[in-house]
Protein backbone atom coordinates (compact mmCIF):
# COMPACT_ATOMS: atom_id res chain seq x y z
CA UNK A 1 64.62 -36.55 76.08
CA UNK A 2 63.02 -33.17 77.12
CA UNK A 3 65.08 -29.97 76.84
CA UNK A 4 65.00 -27.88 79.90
CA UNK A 5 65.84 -24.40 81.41
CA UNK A 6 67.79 -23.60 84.54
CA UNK A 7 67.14 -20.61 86.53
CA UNK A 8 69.72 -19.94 89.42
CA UNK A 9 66.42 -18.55 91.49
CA UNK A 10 68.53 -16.54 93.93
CA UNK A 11 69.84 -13.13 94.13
CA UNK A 12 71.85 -13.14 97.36
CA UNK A 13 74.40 -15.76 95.78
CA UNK A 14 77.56 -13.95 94.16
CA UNK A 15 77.68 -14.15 90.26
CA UNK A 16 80.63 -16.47 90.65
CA UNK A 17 78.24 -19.09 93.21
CA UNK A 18 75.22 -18.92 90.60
CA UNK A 19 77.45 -19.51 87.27
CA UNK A 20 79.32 -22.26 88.90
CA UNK A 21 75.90 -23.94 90.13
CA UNK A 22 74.80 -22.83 86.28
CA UNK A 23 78.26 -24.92 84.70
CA UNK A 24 78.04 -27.93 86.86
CA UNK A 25 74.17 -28.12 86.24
CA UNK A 26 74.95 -28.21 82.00
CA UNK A 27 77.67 -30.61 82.69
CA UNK A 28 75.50 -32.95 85.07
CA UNK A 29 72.52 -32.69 83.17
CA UNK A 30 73.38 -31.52 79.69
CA UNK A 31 71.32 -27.94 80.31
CA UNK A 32 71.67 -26.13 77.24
CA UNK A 33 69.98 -23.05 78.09
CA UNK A 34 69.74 -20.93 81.63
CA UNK A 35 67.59 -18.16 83.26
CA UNK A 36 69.39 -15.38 85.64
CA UNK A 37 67.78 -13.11 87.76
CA UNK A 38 68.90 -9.70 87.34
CA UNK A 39 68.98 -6.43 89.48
CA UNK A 40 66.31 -6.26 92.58
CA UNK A 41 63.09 -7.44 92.54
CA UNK A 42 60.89 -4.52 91.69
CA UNK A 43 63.99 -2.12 92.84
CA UNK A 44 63.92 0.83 91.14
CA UNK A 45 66.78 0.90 89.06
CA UNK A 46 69.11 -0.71 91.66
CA UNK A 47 71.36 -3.89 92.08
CA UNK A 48 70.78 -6.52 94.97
CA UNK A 49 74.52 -5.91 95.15
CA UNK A 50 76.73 -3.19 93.45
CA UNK A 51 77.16 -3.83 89.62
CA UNK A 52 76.26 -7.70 90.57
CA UNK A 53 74.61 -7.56 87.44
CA UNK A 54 76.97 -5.87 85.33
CA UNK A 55 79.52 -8.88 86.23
CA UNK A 56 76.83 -11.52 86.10
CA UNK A 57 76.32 -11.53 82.50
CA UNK A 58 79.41 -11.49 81.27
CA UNK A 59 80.83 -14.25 83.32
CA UNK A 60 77.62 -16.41 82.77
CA UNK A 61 78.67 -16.48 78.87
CA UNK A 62 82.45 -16.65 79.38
CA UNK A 63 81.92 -19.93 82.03
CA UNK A 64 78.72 -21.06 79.69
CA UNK A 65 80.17 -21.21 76.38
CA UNK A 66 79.14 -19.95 72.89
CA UNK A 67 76.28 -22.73 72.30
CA UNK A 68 74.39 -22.01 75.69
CA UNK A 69 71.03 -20.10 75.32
CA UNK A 70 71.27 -16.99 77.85
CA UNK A 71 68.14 -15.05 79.30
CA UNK A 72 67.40 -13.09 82.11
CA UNK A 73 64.27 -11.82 84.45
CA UNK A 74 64.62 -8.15 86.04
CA UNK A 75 61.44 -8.57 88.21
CA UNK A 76 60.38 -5.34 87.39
CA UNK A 77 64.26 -4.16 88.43
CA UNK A 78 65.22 -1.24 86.01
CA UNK A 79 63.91 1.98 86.28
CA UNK A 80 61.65 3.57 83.68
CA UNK A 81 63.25 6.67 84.84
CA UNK A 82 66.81 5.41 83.98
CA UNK A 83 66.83 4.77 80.51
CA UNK A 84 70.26 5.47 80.68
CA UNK A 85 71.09 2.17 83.20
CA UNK A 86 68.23 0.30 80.92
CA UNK A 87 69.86 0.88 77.64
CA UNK A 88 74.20 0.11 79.35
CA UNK A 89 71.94 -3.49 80.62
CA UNK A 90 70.56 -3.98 77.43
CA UNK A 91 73.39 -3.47 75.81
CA UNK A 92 75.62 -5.55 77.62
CA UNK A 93 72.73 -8.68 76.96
CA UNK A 94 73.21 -8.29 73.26
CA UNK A 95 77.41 -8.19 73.59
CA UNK A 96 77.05 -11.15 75.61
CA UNK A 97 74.43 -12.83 73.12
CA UNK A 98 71.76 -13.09 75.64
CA UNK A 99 68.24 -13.80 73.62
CA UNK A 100 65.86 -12.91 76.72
CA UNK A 101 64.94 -9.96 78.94
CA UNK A 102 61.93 -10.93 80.83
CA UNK A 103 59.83 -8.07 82.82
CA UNK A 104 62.75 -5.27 82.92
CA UNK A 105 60.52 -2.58 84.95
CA UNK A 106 57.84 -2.71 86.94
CA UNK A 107 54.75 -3.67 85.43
CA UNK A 108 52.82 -0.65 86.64
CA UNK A 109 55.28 1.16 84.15
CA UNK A 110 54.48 -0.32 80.89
């Protein structure tokens, strides 16, 4: 049996939509690991949706359970020149036992 990854692949949905999708995805397919897009595509330190992501990740691992492998892609969405929002983001990933951040600023940044 090969192990796969889910990725909700939206960022219009609402945090509650993509975590349900996420939970009936593990149950229907035994998923044990999932991919969430975070903040706007190459947006400059700002949310598709106020603090979308802020409620994302902690509802993703309440809904998911403690045996669920977490990660997320930015697309380049935090700004360089907010370390401060970078660092609250990157905080709240490790509190929530995420194990992936995948491309947090834009790539001409690095």
């Amino acid at each position: 049996q090969a192990r796969v990854c889910g990725s909700n692949g939206d960022r219009h949905k609402s945090p509650a939509a993509i975590v349900a999708n996420a939970v009936a995805n593990r149950k229907a397919f035994n998923i044990s690991a999932f991919k969430f897009q975070i903040m706007d595509r190459m947006g400059g330190g700002i949310d598709i949706e106020p603090r979308r992501t802020e409620v994302l990740i902690p509802l993703a691992r309440q809904q998911l359970g403690p045996d669920v492998k977490l990660m997320v892609d930015a697309n380049g969405g935090l700004a360089a020149g907010n370390m401060t929002h970078a660092e609250a983001v990157a905080a709240l990933l490790v509190d929530n036992q995420f194990t992936w951040l995948e491309e947090p600023f834009p790539y001409w940044e690095y």
